[in-house]
C-alpha atoms as a PDB file:
ATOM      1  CA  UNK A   1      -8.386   6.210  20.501  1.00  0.00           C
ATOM      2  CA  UNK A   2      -8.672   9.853  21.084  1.00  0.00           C
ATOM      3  CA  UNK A   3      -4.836  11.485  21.105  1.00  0.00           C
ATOM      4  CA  UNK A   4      -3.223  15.152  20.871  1.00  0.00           C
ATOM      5  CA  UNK A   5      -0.713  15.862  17.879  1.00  0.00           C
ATOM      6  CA  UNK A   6       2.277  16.736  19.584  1.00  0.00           C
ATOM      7  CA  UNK A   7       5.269  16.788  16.481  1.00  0.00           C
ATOM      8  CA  UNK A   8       5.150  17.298  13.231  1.00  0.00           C
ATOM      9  CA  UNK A   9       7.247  14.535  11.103  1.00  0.00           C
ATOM     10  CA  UNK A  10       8.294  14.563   7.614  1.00  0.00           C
ATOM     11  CA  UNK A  11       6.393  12.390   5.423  1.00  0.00           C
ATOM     12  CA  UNK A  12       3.081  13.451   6.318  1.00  0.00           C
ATOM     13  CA  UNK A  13       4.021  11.618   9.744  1.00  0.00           C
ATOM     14  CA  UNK A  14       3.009  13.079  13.306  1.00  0.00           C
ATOM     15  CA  UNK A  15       3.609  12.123  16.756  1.00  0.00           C
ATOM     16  CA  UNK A  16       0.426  11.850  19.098  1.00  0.00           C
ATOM     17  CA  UNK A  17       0.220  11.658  22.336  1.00  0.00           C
ATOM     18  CA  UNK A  18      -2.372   9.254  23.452  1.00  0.00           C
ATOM     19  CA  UNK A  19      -5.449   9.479  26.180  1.00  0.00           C
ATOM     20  CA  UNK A  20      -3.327   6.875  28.579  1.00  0.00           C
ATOM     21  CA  UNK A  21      -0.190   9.002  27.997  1.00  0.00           C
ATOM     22  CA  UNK A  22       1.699   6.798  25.083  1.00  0.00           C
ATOM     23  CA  UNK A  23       2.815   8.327  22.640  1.00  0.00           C
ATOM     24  CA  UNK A  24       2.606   6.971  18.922  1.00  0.00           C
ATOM     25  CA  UNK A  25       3.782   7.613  15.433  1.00  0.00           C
ATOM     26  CA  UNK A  26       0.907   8.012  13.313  1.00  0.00           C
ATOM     27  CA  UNK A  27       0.296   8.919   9.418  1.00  0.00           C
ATOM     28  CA  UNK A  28      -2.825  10.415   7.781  1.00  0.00           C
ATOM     29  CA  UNK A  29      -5.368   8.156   6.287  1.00  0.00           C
ATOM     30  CA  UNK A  30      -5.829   8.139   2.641  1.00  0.00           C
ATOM     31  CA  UNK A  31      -9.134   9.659   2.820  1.00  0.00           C
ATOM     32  CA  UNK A  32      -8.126  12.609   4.866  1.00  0.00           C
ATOM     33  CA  UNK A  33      -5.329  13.053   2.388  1.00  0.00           C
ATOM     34  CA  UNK A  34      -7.335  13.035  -0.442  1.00  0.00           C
ATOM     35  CA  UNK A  35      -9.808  15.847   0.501  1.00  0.00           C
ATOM     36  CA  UNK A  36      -6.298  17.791   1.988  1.00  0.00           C
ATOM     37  CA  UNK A  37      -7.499  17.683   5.305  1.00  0.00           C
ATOM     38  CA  UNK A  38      -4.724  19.859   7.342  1.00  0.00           C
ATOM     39  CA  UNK A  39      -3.558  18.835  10.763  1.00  0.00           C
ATOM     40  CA  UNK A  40      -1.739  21.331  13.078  1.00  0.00           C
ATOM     41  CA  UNK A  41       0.614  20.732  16.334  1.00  0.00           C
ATOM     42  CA  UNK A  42      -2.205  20.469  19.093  1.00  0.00           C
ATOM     43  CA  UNK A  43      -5.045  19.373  17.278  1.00  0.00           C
ATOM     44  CA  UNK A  44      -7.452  16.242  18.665  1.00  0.00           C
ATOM     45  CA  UNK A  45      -7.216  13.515  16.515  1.00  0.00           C
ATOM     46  CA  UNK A  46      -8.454  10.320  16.763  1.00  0.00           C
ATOM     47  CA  UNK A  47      -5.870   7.276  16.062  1.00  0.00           C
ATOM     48  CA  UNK A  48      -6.670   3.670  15.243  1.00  0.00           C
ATOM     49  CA  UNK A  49      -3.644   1.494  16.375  1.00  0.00           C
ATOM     50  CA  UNK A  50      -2.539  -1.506  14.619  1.00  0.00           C
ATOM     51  CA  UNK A  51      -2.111  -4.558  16.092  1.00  0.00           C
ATOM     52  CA  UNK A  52       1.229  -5.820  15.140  1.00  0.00           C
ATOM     53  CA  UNK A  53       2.827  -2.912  16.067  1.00  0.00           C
ATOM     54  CA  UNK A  54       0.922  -0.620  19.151  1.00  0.00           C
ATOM     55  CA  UNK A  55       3.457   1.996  18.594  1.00  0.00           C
ATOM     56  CA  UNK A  56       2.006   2.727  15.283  1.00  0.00           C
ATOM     57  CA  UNK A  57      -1.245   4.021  14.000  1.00  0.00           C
ATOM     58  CA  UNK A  58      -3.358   5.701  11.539  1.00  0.00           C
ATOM     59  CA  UNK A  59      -5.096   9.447  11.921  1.00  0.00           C
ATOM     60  CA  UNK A  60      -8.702   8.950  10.765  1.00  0.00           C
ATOM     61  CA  UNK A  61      -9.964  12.112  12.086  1.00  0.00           C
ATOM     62  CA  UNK A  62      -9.179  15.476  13.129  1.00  0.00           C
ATOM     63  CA  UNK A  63     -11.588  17.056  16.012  1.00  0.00           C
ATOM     64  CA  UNK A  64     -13.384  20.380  15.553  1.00  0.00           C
END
């Protein structure tokens, strides 16, 4: 899902705010980590959700 970073959260955590207006905690993936791939208040992102928890997610990339 396509989101918006709204917060920054300590622990490489962020807050996103969601296409259909939720808003989710999300952390970076390890692969976007590992090449120290920055992300900023306000950039695109796009979020994969877990399951278990839809209030959750994971950042797997950051929009140009």
């Amino acid at each position: 899902m396509q989101g918006t970073v709204l917060d920054t959260l300590p622990n490489t955590m962020f807050r996103v705010e969601l296409e259909n207006g939720h808003v989710v905690t999300a952390h970076i993936s390890g692969k976007m980590r590992k090449n120290y791939i920055r992300i900023l208040t306000g950039d695109k992102v796009t979020v994969e959700l877990t399951p278990y928890d839809l209030s959750k997610g994971r950042i797997v990339f950051r929009s140009r």
